[in-house]
Protein backbone atom coordinates (compact mmCIF):
# COMPACT_ATOMS: atom_id res chain seq x y z
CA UNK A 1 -107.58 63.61 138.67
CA UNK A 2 -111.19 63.23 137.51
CA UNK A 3 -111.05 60.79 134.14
CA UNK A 4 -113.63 62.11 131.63
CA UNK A 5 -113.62 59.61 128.93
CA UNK A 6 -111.13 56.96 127.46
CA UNK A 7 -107.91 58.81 128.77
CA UNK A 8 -108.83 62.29 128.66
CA UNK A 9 -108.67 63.97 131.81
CA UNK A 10 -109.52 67.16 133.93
CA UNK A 11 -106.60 68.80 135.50
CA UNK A 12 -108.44 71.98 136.54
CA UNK A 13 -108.45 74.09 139.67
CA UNK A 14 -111.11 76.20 141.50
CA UNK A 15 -110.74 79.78 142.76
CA UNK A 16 -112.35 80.36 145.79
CA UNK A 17 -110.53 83.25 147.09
CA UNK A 18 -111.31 85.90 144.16
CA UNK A 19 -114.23 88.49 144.94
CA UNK A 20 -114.65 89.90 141.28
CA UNK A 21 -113.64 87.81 137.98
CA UNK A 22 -111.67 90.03 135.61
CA UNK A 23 -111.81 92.92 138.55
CA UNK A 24 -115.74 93.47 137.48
CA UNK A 25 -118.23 90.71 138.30
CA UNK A 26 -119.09 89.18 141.50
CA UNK A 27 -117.96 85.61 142.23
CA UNK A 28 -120.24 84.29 145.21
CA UNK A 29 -119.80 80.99 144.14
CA UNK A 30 -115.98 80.89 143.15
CA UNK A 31 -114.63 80.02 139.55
CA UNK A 32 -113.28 77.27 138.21
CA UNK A 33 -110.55 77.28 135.79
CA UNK A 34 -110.72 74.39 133.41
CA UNK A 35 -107.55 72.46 131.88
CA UNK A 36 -107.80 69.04 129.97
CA UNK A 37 -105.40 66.38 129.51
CA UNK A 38 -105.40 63.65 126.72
CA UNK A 39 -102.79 61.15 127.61
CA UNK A 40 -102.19 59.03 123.98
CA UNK A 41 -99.09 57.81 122.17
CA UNK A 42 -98.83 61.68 122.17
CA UNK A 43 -99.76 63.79 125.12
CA UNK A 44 -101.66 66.87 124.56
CA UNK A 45 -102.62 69.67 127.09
CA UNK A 46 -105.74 71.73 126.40
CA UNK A 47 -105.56 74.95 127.59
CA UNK A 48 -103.64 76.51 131.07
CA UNK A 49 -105.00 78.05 134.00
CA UNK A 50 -104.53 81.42 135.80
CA UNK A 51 -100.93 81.39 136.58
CA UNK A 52 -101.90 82.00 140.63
CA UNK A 53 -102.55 78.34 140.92
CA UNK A 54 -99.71 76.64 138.95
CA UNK A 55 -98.41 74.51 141.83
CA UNK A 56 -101.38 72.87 142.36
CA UNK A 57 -101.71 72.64 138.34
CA UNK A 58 -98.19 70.68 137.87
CA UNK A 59 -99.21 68.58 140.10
CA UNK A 60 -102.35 67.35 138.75
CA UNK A 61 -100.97 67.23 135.59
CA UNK A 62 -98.13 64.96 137.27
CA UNK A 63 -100.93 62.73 138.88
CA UNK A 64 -102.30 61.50 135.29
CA UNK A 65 -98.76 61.80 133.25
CA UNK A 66 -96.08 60.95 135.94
CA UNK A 67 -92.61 61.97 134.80
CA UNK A 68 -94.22 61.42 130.86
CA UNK A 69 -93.66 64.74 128.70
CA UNK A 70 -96.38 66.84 127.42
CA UNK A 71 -96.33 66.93 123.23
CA UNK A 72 -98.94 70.00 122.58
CA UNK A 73 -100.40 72.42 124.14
CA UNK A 74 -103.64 72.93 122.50
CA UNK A 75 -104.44 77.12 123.37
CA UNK A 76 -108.64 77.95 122.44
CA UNK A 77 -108.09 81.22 124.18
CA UNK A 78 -105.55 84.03 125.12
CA UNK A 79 -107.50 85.36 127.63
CA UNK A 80 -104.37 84.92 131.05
CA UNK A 81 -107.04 83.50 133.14
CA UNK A 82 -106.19 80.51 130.61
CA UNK A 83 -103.36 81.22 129.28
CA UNK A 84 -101.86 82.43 132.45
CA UNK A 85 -99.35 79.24 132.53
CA UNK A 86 -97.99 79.27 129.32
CA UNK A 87 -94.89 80.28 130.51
CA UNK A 88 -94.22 78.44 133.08
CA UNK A 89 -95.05 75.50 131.69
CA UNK A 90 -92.86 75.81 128.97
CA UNK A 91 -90.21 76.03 131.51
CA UNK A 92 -91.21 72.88 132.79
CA UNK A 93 -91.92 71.29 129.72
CA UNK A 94 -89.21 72.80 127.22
CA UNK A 95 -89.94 70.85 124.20
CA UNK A 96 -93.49 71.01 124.27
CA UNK A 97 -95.46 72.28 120.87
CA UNK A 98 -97.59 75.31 121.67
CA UNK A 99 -100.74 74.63 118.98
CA UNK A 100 -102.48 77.89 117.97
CA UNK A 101 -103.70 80.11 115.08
CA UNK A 102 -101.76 83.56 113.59
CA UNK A 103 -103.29 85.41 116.20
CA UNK A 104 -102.97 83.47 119.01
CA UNK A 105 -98.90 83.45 118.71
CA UNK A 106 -99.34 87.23 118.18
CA UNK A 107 -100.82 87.49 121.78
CA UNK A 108 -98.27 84.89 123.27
CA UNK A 109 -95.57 86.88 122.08
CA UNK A 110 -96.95 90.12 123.06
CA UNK A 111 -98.11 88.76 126.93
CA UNK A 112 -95.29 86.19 127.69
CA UNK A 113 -92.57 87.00 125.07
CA UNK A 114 -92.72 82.88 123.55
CA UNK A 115 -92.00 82.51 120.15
CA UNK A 116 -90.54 79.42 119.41
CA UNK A 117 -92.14 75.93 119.58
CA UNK A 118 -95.34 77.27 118.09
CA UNK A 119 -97.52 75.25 115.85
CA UNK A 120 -99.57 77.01 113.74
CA UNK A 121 -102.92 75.65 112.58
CA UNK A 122 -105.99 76.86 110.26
CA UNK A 123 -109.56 76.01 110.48
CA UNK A 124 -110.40 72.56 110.08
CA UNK A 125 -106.27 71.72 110.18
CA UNK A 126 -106.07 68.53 112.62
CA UNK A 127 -103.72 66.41 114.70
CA UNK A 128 -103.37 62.54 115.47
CA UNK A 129 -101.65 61.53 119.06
CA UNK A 130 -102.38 58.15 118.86
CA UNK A 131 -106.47 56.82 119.29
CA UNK A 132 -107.41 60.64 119.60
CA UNK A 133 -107.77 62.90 116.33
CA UNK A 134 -108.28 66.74 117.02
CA UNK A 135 -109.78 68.70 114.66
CA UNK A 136 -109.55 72.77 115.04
CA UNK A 137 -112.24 75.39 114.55
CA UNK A 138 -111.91 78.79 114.15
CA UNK A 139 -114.65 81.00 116.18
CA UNK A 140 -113.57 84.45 115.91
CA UNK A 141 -114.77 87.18 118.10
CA UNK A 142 -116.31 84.55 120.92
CA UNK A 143 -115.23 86.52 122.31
CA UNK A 144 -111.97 87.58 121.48
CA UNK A 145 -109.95 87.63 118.20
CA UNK A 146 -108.03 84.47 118.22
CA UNK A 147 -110.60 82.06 119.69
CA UNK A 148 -111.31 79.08 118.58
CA UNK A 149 -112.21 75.53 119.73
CA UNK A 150 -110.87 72.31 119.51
CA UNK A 151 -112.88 68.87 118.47
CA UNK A 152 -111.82 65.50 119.59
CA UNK A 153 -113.22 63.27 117.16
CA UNK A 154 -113.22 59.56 118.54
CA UNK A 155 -114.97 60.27 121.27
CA UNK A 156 -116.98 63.47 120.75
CA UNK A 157 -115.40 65.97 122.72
CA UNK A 158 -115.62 69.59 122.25
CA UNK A 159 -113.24 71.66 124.36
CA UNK A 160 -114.92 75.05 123.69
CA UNK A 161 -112.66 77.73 125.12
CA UNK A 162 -114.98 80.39 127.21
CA UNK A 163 -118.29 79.19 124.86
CA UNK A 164 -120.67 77.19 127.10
CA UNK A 165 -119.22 78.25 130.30
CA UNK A 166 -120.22 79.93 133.36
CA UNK A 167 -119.75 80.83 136.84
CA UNK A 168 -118.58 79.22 139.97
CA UNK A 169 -116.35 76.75 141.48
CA UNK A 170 -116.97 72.69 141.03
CA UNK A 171 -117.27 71.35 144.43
CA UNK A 172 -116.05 67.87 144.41
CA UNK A 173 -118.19 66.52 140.98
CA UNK A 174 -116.90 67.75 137.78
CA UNK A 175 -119.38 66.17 135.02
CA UNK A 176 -122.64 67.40 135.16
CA UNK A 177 -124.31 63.79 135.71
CA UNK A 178 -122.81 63.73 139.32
CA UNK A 179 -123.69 67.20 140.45
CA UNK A 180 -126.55 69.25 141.24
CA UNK A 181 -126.60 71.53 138.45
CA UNK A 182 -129.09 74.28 140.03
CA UNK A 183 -126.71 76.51 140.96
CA UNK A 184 -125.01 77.07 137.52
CA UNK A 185 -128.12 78.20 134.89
CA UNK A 186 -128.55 81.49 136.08
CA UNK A 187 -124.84 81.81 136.41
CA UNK A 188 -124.23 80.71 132.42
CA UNK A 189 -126.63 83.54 131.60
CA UNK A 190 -124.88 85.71 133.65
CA UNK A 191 -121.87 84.95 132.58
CA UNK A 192 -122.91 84.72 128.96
CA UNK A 193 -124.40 88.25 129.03
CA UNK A 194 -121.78 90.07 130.65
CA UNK A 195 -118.95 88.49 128.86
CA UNK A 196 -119.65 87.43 125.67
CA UNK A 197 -123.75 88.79 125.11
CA UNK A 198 -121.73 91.71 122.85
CA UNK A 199 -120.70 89.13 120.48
CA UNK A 200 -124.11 87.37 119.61
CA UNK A 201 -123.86 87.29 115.53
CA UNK A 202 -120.04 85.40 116.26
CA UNK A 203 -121.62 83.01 118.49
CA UNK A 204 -124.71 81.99 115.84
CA UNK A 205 -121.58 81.56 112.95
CA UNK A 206 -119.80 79.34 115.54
CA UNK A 207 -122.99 77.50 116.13
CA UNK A 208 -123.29 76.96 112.75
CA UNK A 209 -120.09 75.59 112.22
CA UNK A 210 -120.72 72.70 114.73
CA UNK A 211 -124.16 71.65 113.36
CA UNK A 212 -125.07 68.57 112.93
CA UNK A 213 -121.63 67.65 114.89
CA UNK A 214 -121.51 64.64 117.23
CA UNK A 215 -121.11 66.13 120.42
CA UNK A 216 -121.05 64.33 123.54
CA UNK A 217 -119.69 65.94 125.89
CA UNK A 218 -118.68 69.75 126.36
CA UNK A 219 -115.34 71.08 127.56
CA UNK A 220 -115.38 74.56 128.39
CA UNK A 221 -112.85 76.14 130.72
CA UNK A 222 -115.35 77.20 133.13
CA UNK A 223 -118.08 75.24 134.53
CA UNK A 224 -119.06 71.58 135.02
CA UNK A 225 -118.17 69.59 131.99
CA UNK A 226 -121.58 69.14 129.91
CA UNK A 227 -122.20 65.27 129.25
CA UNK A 228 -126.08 64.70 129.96
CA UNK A 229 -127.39 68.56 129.61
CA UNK A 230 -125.18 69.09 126.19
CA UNK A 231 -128.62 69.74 124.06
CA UNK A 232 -129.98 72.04 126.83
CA UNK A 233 -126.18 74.05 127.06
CA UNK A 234 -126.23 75.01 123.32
CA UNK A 235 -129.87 75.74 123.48
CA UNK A 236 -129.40 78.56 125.69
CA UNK A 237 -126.10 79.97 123.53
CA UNK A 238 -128.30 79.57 121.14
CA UNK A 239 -131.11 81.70 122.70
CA UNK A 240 -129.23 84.13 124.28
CA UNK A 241 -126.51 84.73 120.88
CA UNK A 242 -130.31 85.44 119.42
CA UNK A 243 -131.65 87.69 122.01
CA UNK A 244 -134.48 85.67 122.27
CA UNK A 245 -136.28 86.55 125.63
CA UNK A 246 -139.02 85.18 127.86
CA UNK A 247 -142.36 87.17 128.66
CA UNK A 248 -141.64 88.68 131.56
CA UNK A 249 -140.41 92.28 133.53
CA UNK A 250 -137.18 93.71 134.69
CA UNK A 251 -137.74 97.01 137.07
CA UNK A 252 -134.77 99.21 137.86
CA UNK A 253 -134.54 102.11 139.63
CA UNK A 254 -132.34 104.89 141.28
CA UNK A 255 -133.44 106.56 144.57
CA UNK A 256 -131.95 108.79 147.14
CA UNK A 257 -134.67 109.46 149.24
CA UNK A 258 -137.29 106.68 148.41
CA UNK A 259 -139.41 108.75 146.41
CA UNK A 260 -138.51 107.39 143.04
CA UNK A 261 -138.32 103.44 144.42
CA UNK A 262 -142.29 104.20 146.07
CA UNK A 263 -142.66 105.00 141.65
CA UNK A 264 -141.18 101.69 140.91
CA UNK A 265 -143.47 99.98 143.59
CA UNK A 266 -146.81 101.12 141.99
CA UNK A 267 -145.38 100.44 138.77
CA UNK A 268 -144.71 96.71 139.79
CA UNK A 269 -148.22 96.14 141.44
CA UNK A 270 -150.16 97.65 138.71
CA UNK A 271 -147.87 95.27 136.14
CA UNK A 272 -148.82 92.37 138.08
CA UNK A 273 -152.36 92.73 138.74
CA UNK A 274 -152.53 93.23 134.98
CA UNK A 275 -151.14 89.54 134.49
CA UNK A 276 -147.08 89.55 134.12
CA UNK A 277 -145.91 86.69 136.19
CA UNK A 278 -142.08 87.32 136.44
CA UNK A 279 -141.21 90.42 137.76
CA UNK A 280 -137.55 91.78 138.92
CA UNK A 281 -136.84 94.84 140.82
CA UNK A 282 -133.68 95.87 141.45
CA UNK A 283 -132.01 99.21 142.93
CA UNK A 284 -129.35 100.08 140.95
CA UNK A 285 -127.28 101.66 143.87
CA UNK A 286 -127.26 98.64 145.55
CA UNK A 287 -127.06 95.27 142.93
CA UNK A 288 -124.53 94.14 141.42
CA UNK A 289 -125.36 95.59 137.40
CA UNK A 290 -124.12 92.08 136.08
CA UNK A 291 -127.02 90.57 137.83
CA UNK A 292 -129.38 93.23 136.48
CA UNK A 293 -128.00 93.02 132.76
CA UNK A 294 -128.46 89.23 133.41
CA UNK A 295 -132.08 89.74 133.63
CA UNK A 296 -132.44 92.35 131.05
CA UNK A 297 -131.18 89.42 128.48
CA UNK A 298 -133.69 87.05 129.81
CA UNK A 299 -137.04 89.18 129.73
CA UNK A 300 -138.44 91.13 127.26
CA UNK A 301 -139.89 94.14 129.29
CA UNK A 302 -137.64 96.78 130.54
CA UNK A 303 -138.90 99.61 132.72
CA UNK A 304 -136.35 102.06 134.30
CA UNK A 305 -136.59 104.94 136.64
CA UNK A 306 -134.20 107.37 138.42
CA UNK A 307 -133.99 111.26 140.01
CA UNK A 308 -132.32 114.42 138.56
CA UNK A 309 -129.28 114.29 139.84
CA UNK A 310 -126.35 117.77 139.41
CA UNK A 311 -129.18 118.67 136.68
CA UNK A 312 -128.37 115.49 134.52
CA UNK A 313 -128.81 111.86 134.83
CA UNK A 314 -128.72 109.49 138.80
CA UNK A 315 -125.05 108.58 138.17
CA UNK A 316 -125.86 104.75 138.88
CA UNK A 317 -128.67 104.75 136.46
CA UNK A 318 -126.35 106.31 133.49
CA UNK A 319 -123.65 104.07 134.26
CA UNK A 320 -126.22 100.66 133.90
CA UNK A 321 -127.69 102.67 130.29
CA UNK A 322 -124.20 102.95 129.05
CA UNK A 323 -123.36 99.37 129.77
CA UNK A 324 -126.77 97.72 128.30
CA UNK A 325 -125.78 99.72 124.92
CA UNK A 326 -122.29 98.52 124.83
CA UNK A 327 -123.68 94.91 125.42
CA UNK A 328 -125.60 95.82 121.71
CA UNK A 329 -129.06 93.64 123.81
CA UNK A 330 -131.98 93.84 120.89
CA UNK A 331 -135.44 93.19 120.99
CA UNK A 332 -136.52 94.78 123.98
CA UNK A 333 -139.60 96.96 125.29
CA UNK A 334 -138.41 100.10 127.35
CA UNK A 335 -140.80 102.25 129.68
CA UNK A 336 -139.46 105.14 131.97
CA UNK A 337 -139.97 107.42 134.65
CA UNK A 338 -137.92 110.01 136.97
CA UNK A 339 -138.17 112.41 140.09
CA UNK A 340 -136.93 115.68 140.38
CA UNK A 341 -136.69 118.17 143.35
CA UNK A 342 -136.13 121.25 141.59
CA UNK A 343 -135.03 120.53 137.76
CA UNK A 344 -136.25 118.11 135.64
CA UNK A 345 -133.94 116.15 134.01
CA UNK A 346 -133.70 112.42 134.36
CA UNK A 347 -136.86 111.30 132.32
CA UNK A 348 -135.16 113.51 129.65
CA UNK A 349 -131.68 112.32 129.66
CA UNK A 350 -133.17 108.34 129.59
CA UNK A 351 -135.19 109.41 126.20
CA UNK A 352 -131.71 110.43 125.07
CA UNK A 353 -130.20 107.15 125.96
CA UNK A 354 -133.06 105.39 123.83
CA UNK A 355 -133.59 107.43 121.12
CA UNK A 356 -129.23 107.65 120.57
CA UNK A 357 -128.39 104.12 121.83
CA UNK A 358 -129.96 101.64 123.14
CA UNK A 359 -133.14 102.35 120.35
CA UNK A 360 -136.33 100.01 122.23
CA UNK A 361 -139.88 100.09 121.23
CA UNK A 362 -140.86 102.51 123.91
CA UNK A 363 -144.11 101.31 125.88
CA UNK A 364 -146.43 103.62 127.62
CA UNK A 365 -146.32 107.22 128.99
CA UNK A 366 -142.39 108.63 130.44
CA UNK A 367 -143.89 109.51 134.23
CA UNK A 368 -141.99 112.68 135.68
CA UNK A 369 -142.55 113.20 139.61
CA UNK A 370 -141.92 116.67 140.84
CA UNK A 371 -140.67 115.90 144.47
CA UNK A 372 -143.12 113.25 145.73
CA UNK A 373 -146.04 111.15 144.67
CA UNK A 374 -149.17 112.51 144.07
CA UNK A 375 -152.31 110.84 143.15
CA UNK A 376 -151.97 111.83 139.75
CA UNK A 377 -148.66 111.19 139.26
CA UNK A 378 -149.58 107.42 141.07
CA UNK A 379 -152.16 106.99 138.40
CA UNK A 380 -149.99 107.47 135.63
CA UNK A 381 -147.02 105.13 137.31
CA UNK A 382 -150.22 102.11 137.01
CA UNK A 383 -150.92 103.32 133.09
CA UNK A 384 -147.23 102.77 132.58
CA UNK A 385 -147.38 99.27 134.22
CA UNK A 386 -150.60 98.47 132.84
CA UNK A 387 -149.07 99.61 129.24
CA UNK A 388 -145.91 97.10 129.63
CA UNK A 389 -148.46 94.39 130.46
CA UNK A 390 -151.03 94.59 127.98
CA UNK A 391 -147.31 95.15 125.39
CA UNK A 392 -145.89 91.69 126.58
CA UNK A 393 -149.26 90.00 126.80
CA UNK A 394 -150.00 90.80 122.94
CA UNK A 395 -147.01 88.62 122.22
CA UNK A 396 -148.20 85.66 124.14
């Protein structure tokens, strides 16, 4: 098993097999599922994995710890595609200390019935096995109840929980100074904004807590571990828990029969000749939302478009509304248009999602198009793209 640091190891496993991670968001690159071993005068486990992979689990625990029992299990987050194991491993390792707060041993009881051999600890509370100290911080709400995170204090390792963590699978490397770590930004801000972007005020009072902490390397249970990019990591929690964005365009639309997409088109080209660099258009119907929410939390600009559809709202397009008002995203500039055969409805019914919900400056003039483009209704597609541009560039 991969050493990290003086006698703390990974013990982790990848999951190639799984198409959506918690049944909702695309995993094209896999997921890993991160587990950490400190092997002292006392021998403490952080965190499980998904219970699926337990065989291969035992025996990389077995490969650093032999026939050597485990003291504590150290449990940031209830979550089963962490805590999955608990069980089992009790079962292999019957007098092991399960080390949690209140709320975490109300979950264990309630998803694996254990309620004996618990340790209870409070914020700040810490334990010595030996060389290593661990010191316990509570971080409620990131992104669950009972989270919290877990500092080892000799040599400056955080083991974060689901903070600072992000999709797919570690091919071979597992610190981020032997691997190309290209493929992982765009999935932390994915991951981030799907899963925890909700939760940003509980992130910034987590961040707070650690300030000014020595931390040199980051532990989370997804992810590489972060060793050389650690300042960059927490920079973009920290961006992201503010909804700070970059200048730049997200485009979303709904079509059935192109109509409404030939909108977004002339929307896009009059945007860009009026100077915004980073554009993204997506159909709705056919993206993944996570990837489109993803981008809503990195750029400021927001434009959206769909038909009438059964006199209401394109069902794709109200399902992406309600989820970017449940994620609570601030800060952003909205535009909108809509099509309509026979009833107009759609430009109506996303006014109602902004004026009740989601609540964005609005930018530039709602375009409704009765069945098809017309040069009028073209013109007034470029005003609305020229509006968001001339918006975004006033900020530069």
């Amino acid at each position: 098993m991969k050493k990290i640091v003086d006698n703390i190891y990974y013990v982790g496993v990848n999951d190639r097999n799984k198409n959506l991670f918690e049944g909702l968001w695309p995993l094209p690159n896999g997921v890993s599922y991160n587990s950490y071993l400190i092997d002292d005068e006392k021998v403490c486990l952080i965190d499980t994995v998904e219970v699926d992979f337990f065989v291969q689990y035992l025996e990389n625990i077995r490969e650093v710890i032999g026939d050597r029992q485990i003291d504590y299990l150290v449990v940031n987050h209830m979550e089963p595609d962490h805590s999955g194991s608990l069980a089992l491993i009790k079962k292999y390792y019957p007098d092991i200390q399960i080390v949690g707060n209140k709320k975490t041993f109300q979950m264990a009881e309630g998803f694996y019935g254990l309620n004996d051999g618990l340790l209870e600890i409070k914020n700040g509370d810490s334990i010595e096995l030996g060389n290593h100290v661990l010191q316990f911080v509570m971080t409620p709400m990131v992104h669950w109840p009972e989270t919290m995170v877990t500092l080892e204090t000799t040599c400056h390792v955080l083991f974060s929980g689901d903070a600072f963590g992000c999709f797919g699978a570690l091919n071979g490397g597992i610190i981020d100074s032997q691997i190309n770590c290209d493929t992982f930004w765009l999935e932390m801000v994915r991951y981030y904004s799907n899963i925890v972007g909700k939760y940003g005020t509980p992130v910034q009072n987590a961040l707070k807590k650690l300030q000014g902490v020595q931390l040199d390397y980051l532990c989370a249970t997804h992810g590489p571990v972060w060793h050389e990019n650690v300042e960059k990591v927490i920079g973009i929690y920290d961006r992201l828990s503010k909804y700070e964005t970059e200048p730049g365009l997200v485009i979303c639309y709904g079509t059935m029969y192109g109509n409404t997409e030939r909108a977004a088109e002339v929307i896009a080209r009059a945007a860009s000749d009026a100077g915004v660099k980073n554009i993204v258009m997506y159909n709705v119907s056919k993206t993944h939302h996570s990837y489109i929410i993803r981008d809503v939390f990195r750029y400021r600009g927001l434009i959206v478009g769909a038909p009438t559809y059964n006199t209401g709202l394109y069902h794709e397009m109200n399902v992406l509304l309600d989820e970017l008002s449940q994620k609570d995203i601030k800060n952003h500039l909205l535009g909108w248009f809509g099509s309509y055969g026979w009833a107009s409805k759609a430009v109506a019914e996303i006014q109602k999602w902004n004026d009740e919900k989601l609540k964005y400056e609005a930018v530039g003039t709602p375009v409704e198009i009765k069945q098809a483009l017309t040069e009028e209704t073209k013109a007034q597609c470029e005003a609305l793209g020229r509006a968001m541009a001339e918006r975004l560039s006033s900020e530069s």
